[in-house]
Protein backbone atom coordinates (compact mmCIF):
# COMPACT_ATOMS: atom_id res chain seq x y z
CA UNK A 1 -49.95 1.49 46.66
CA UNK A 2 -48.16 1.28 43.51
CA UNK A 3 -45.01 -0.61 45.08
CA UNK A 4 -43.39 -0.67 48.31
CA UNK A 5 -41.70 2.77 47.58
CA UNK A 6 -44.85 4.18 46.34
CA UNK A 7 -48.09 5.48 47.66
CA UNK A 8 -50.48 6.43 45.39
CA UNK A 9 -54.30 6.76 45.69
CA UNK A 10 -56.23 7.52 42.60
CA UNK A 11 -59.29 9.29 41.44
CA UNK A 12 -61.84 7.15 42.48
CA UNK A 13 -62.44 3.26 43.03
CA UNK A 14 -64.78 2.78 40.02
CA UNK A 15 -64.33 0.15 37.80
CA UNK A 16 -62.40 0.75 34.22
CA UNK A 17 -64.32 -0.54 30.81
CA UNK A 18 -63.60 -3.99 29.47
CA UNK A 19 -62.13 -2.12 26.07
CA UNK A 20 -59.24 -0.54 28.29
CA UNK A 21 -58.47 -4.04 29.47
CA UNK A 22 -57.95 -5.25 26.02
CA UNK A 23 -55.73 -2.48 24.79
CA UNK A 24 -53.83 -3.40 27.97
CA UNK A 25 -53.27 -6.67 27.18
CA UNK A 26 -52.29 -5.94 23.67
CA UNK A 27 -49.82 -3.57 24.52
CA UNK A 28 -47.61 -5.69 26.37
CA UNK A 29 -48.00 -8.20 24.30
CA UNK A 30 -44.63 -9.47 23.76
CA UNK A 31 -45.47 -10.70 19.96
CA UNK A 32 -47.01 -7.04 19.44
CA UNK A 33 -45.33 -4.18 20.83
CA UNK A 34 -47.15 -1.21 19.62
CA UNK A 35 -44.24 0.10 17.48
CA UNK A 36 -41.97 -1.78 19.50
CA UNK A 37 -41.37 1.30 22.29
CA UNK A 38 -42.62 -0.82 24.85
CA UNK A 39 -39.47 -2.94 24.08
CA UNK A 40 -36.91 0.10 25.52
CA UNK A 41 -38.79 -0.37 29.22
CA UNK A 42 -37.96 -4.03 29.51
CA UNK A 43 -34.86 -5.94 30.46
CA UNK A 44 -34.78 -7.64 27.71
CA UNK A 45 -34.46 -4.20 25.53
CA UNK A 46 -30.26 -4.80 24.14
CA UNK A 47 -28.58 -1.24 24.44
CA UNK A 48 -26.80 -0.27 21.63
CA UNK A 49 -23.66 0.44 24.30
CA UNK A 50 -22.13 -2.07 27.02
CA UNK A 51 -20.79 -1.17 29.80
CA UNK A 52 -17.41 -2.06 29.41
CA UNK A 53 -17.34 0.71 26.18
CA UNK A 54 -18.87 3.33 28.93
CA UNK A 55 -15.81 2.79 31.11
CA UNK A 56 -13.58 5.29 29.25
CA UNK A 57 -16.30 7.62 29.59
CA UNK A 58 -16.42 7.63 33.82
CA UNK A 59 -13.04 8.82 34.37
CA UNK A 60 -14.67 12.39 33.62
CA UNK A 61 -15.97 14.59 36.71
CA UNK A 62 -17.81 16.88 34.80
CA UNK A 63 -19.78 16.11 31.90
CA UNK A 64 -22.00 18.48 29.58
CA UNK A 65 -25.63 17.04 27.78
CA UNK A 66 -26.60 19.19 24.72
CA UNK A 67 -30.22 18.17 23.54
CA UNK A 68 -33.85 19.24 23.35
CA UNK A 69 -37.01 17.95 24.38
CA UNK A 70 -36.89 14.11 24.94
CA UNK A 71 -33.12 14.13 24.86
CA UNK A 72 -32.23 16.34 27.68
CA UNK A 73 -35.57 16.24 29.92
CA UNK A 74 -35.49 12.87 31.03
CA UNK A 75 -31.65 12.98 31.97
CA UNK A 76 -32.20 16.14 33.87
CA UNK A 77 -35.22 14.27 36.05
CA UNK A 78 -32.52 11.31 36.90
CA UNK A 79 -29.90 14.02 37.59
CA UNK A 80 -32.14 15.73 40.09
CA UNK A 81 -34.13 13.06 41.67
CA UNK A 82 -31.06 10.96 42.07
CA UNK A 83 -28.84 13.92 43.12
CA UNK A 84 -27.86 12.99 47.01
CA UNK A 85 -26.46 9.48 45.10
CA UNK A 86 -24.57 11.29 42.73
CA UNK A 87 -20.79 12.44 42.98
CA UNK A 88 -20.51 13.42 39.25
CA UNK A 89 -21.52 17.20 38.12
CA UNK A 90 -23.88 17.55 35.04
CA UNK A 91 -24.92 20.88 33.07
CA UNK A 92 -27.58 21.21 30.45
CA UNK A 93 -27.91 23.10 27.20
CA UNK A 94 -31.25 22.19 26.35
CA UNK A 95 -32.12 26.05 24.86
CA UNK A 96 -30.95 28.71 22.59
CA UNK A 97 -30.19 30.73 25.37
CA UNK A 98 -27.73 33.85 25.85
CA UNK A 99 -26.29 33.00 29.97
CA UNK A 100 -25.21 29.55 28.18
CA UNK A 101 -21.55 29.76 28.20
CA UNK A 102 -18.35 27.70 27.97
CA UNK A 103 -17.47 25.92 30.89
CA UNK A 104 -13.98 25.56 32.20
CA UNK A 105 -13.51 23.05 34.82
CA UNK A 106 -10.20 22.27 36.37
CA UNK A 107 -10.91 18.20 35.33
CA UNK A 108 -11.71 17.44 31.18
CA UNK A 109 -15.18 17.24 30.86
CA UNK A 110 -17.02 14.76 28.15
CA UNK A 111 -19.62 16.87 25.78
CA UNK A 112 -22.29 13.94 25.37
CA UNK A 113 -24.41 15.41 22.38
CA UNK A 114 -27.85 13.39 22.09
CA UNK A 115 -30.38 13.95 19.00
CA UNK A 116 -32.67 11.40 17.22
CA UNK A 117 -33.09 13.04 13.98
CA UNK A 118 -29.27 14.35 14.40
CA UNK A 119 -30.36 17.37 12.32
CA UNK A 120 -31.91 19.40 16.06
CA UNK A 121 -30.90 23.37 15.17
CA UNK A 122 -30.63 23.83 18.60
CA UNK A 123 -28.33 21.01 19.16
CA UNK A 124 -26.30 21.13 16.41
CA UNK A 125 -25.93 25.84 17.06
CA UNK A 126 -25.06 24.61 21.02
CA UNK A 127 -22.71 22.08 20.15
CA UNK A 128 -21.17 24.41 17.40
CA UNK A 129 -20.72 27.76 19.82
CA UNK A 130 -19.95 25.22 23.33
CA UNK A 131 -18.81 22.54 23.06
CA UNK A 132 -15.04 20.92 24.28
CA UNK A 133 -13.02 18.60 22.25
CA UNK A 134 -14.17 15.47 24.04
CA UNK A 135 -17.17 14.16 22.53
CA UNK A 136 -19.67 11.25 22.40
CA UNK A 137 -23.02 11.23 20.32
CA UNK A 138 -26.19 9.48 20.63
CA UNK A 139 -28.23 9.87 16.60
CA UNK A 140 -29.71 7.41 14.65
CA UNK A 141 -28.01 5.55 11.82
CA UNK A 142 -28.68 7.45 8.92
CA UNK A 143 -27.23 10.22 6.90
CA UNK A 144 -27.38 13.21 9.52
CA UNK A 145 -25.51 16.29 10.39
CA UNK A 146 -24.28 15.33 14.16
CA UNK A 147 -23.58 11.37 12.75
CA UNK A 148 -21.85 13.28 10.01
CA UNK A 149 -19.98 15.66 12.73
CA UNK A 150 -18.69 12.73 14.37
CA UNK A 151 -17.52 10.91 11.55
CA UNK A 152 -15.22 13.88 10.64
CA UNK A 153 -14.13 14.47 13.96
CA UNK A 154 -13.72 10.36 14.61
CA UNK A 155 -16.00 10.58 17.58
CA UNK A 156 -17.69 7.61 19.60
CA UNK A 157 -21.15 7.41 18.02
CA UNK A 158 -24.07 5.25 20.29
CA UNK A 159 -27.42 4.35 17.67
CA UNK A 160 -30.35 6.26 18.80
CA UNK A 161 -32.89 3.74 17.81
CA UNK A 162 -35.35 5.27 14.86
CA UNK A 163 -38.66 3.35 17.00
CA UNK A 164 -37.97 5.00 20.50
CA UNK A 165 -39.27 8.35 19.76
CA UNK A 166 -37.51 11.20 22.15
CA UNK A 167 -40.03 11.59 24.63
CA UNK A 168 -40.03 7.97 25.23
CA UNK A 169 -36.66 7.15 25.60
CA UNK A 170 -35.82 7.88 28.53
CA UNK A 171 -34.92 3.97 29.37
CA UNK A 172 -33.59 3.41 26.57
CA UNK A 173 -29.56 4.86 25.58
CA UNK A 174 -30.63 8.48 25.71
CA UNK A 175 -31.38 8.01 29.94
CA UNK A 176 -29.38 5.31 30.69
CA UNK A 177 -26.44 5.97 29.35
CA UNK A 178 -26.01 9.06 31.13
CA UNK A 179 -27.36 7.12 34.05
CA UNK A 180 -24.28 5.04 33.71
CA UNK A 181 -22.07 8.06 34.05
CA UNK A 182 -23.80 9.14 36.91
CA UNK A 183 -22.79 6.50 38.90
CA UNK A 184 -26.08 4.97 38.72
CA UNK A 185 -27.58 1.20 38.00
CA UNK A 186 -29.20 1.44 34.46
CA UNK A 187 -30.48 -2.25 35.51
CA UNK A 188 -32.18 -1.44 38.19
CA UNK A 189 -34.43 1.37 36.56
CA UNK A 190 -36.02 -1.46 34.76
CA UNK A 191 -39.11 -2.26 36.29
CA UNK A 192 -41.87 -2.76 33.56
CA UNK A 193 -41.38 -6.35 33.60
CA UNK A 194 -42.48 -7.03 37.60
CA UNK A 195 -45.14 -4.37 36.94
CA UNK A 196 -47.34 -5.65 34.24
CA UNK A 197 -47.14 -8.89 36.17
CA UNK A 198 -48.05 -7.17 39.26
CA UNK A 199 -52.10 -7.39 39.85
CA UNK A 200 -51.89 -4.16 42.13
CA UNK A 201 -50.09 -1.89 39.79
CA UNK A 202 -51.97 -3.67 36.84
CA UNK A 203 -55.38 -2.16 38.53
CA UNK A 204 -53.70 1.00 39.72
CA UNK A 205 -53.22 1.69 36.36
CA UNK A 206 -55.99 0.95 34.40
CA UNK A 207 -58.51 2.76 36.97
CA UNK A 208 -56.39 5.94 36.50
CA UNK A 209 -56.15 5.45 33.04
CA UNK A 210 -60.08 5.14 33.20
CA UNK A 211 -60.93 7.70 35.30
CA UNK A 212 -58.66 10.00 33.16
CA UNK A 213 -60.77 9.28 30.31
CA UNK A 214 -63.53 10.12 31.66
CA UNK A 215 -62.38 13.47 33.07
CA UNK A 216 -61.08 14.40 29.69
CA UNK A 217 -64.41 13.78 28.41
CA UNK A 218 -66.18 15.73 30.62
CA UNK A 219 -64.09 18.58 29.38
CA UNK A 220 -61.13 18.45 32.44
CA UNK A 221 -58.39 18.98 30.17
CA UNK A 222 -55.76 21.00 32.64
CA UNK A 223 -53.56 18.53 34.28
CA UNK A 224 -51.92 20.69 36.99
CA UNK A 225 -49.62 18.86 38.76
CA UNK A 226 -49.16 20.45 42.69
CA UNK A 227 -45.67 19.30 43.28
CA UNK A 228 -44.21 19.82 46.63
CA UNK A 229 -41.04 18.01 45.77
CA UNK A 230 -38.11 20.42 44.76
CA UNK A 231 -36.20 17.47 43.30
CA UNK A 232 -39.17 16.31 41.44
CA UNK A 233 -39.66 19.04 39.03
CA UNK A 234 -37.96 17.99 36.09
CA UNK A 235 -39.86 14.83 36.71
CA UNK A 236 -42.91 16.95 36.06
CA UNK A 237 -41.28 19.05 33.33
CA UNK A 238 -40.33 15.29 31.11
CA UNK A 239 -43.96 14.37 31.83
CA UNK A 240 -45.53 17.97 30.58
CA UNK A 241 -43.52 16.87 26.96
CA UNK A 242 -44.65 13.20 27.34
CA UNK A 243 -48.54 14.60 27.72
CA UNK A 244 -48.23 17.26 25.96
CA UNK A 245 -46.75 15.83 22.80
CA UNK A 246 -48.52 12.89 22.73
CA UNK A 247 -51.74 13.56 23.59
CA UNK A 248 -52.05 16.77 21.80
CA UNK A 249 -53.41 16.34 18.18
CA UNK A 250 -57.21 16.20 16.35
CA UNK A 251 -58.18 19.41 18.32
CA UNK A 252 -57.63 17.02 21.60
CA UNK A 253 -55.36 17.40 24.52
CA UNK A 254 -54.23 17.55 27.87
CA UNK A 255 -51.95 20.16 29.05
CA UNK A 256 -50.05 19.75 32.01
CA UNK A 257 -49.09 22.72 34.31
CA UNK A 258 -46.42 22.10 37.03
CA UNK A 259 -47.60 24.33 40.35
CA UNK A 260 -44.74 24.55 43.16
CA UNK A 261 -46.08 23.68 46.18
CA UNK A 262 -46.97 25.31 49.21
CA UNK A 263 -45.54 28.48 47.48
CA UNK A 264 -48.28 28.98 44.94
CA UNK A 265 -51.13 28.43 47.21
CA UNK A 266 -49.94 32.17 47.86
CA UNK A 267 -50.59 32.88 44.16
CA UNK A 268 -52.72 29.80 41.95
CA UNK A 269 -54.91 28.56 44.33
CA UNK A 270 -57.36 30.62 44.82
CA UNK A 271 -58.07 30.11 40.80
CA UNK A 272 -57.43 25.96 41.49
CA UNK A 273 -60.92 25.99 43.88
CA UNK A 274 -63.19 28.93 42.75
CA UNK A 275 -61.84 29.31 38.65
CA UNK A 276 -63.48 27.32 35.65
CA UNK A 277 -63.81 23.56 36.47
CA UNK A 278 -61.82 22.26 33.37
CA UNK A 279 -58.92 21.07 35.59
CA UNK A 280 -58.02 17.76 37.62
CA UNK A 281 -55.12 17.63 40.01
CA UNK A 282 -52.00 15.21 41.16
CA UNK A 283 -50.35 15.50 44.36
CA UNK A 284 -46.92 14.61 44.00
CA UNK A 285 -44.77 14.71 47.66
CA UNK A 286 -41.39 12.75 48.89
CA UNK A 287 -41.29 12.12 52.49
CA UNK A 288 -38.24 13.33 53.79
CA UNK A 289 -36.79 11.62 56.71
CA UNK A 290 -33.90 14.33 57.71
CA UNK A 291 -35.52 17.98 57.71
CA UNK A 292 -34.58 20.72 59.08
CA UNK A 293 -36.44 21.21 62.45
CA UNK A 294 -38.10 24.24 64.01
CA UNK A 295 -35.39 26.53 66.37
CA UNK A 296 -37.86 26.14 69.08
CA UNK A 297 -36.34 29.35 71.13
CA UNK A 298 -37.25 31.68 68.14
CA UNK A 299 -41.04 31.08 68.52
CA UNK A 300 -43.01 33.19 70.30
CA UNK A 301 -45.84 31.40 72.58
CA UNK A 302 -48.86 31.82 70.81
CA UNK A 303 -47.52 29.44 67.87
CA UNK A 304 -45.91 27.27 70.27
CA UNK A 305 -47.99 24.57 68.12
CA UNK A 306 -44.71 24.92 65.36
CA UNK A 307 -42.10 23.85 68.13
CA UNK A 308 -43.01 20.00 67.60
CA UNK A 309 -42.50 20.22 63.88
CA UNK A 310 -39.92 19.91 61.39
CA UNK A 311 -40.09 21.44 57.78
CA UNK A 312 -41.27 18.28 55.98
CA UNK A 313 -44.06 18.04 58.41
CA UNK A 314 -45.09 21.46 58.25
CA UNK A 315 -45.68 20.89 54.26
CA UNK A 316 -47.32 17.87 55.25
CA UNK A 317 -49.95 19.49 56.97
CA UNK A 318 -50.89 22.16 53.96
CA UNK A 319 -51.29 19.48 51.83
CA UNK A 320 -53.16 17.48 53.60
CA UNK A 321 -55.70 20.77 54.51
CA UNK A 322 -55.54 21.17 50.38
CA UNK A 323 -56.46 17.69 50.17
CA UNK A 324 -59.07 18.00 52.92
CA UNK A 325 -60.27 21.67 50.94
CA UNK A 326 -60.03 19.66 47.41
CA UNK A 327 -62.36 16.60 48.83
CA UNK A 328 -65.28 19.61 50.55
CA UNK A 329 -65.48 21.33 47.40
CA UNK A 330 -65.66 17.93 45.10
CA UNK A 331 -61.95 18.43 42.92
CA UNK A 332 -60.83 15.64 41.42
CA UNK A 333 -57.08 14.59 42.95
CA UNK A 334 -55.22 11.53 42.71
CA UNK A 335 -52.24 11.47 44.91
CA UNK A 336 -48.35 10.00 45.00
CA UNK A 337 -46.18 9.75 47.79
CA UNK A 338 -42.61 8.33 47.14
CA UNK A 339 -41.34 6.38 49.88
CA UNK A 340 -37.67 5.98 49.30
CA UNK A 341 -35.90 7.59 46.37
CA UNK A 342 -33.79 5.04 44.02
CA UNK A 343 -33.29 3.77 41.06
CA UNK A 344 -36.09 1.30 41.11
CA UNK A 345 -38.36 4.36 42.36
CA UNK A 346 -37.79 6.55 39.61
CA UNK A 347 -38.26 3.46 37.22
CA UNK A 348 -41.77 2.71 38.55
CA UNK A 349 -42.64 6.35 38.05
CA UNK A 350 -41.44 6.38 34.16
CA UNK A 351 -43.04 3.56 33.72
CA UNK A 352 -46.06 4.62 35.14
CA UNK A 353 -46.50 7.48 33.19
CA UNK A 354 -45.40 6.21 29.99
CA UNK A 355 -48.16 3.39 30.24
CA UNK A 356 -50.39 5.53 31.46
CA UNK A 357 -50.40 8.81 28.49
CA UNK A 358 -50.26 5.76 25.69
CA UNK A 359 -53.49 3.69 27.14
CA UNK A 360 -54.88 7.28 26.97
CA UNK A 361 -53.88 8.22 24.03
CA UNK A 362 -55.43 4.61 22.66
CA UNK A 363 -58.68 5.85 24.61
CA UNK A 364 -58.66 8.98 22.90
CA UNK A 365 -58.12 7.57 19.50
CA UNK A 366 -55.00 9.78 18.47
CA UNK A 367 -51.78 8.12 17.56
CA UNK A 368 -49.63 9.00 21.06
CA UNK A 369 -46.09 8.74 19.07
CA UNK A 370 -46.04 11.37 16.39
CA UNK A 371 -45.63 15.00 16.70
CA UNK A 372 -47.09 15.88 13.12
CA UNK A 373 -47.30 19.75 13.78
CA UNK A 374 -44.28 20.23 15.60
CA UNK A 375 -42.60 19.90 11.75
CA UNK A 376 -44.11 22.60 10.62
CA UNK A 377 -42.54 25.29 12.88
CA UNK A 378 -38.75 23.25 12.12
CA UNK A 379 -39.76 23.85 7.95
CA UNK A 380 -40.75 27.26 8.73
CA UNK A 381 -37.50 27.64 10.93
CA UNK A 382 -35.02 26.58 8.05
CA UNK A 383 -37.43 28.67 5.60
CA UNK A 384 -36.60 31.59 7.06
CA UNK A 385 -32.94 31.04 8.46
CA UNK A 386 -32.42 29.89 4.09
């Protein structure tokens, strides 16, 4: 149990090393905040927006999120995970992509265009071929082209801070801000401060964090994660960048696959138990209190065993056989089951993660925060476009 709105069981119960401990401690570490990231997931973290300037902002109904990567993925994993809460309609450009289109909507709708650098191609073509006339921009405070855009236009501009990379931002202006317009209570997403004083989650963590370790050692490197939450998966699809990015440098790596679940035990799984043994597994499952129950008429008497269940338990019981099938044939699985879905839920969770791919990364020796190679391709990019 990571929390009261949490289940989680992990790998396996054996102890973690005394060094992981230590880089633990240091990390949260109030005097020594490795690059001061770990700042953004506390309270004390000062946004560089109050609420009272956000007011003007949630008169709009409709409200459009141009950004890439770390500036659109963790937005989209509120959006969905928090959707029955929601009243407010969202849409995405977060790719160079053709079916993108202008969007007319009988209300105004804000544009709310969100880079670090500021100088994103894909943001700035988006922006350029979509966007309305009612803008707000989240860029650092340097000399950029979207800071620059905004200047010219006399746009609202909110400081992207230059030590919260994008893939760790998420609780910082780029996610809560947007969490704000949504409706939502940026306050209550903060949870790191009640964790890392927390004993349980403290040892939750660390033993994963361990036991991942290990598994990448061993040469487990696939992280597949068998989701069988529909409003999780852009959960997953922040935490593939987040793993991905971070972890993958010095010929090292993790790379996390996102398998919908029960559908793909109809394609994957067959591969997941009998395939190369280079992979470890997370269950990832939302109990759902108000699912649609089994027309009891329509089944015929030889699967009369279906008439007592409801859709959520049905999925239940594959992945608790997959779990049962996982344990016989000796696949390592750690599991989550979300309780209640809020705020504070989906806090723990970033949290979580965040902790849990930097302690890793610190295991692993590579530098979690850079994305050294990723520049390349961008040089390239302009090489050629020039």
């Amino acid at each position: 149990m990571l929390s009261k709105n949490i289940r989680f069981k992990n790998f396996t119960k054996k102890k973690f090393n005394k060094n992981l401990k230590v880089l633990f401690k240091k990390l949260i570490d109030k005097n020594n905040y490795d690059d001061n990231v770990i700042k953004s997931f506390s309270k004390s973290y000062f946004y560089s927006f109050t609420k009272k300037q956000l007011k003007k902002y949630k008169k709009f109904n409709f409200f459009q999120i141009y950004g890439m990567g770390g500036s659109s993925l963790g937005i989209q994993a509120i959006y969905d995970f928090m959707r029955p809460k929601i009243k407010k309609n969202f849409y995405f450009f977060d790719n160079l992509d053709s079916k993108n289109k202008i969007i007319k909507t009988k209300s105004k709708s804000l544009n709310l265009i969100i880079s670090k650098s500021g100088n994103t191609l894909e943001t700035i073509v988006n922006e350029n071929i979509f966007s309305g006339s009612n803008k707000l921009y989240i860029t650092e405070n340097n000399n950029n082209y979207l800071r620059n855009t905004a200047l010219r236009l006399k746009k609202e501009i909110i400081e992207h801070k230059n030590f919260i990379g994008g893939r760790y931002s998420v609780l910082s202006e780029v996610g809560m801000l947007p969490a704000e317009l949504m409706g939502l209570n940026s306050n209550k997403f903060k949870r790191f401060d009640k964790l890392v004083s927390n004993r349980d989650f403290i040892n939750s963590l660390l033993a994963n964090v361990n036991m991942l370790y290990r598994l990448v050692k061993m040469g487990k490197t696939n992280s597949i994660i068998l989701n069988y939450d529909e409003s999780s998966y852009n959960l997953f699809r922040w935490y593939q960048q987040l793993v991905a990015e971070s972890l993958g440098k010095n010929s090292k790596g993790v790379l996390p696959i996102i398998s919908e679940m029960p559908k793909d035990n109809h394609s994957l799984m067959q591969l997941y138990l009998d395939g190369n043994k280079n992979s470890f597994f997370t269950f990832f499952d939302i109990k759902n209190y108000n699912s649609p129950k089994i027309k009891k008429k329509k089944i015929f008497s030889n699967y009369k065993y279906l008439k007592k269940h409801d859709l959520f338990s049905i999925k239940s019981a594959q992945k608790k056989a997959t779990i049962n099938v996982f344990k016989a044939k000796g696949i390592p699985f750690r599991t989550f089951e979300v309780l209640k879905k809020n705020e504070e839920t989906l806090g723990e969770l970033f949290t979580f993660f965040m902790l849990e791919t930097i302690l890793l990364g610190k295991m692993l020796k590579i530098n979690p925060y850079n994305q050294p190679s990723v520049e390349l391709i961008k040089k390239e990019t302009k090489k050629i476009l020039i």
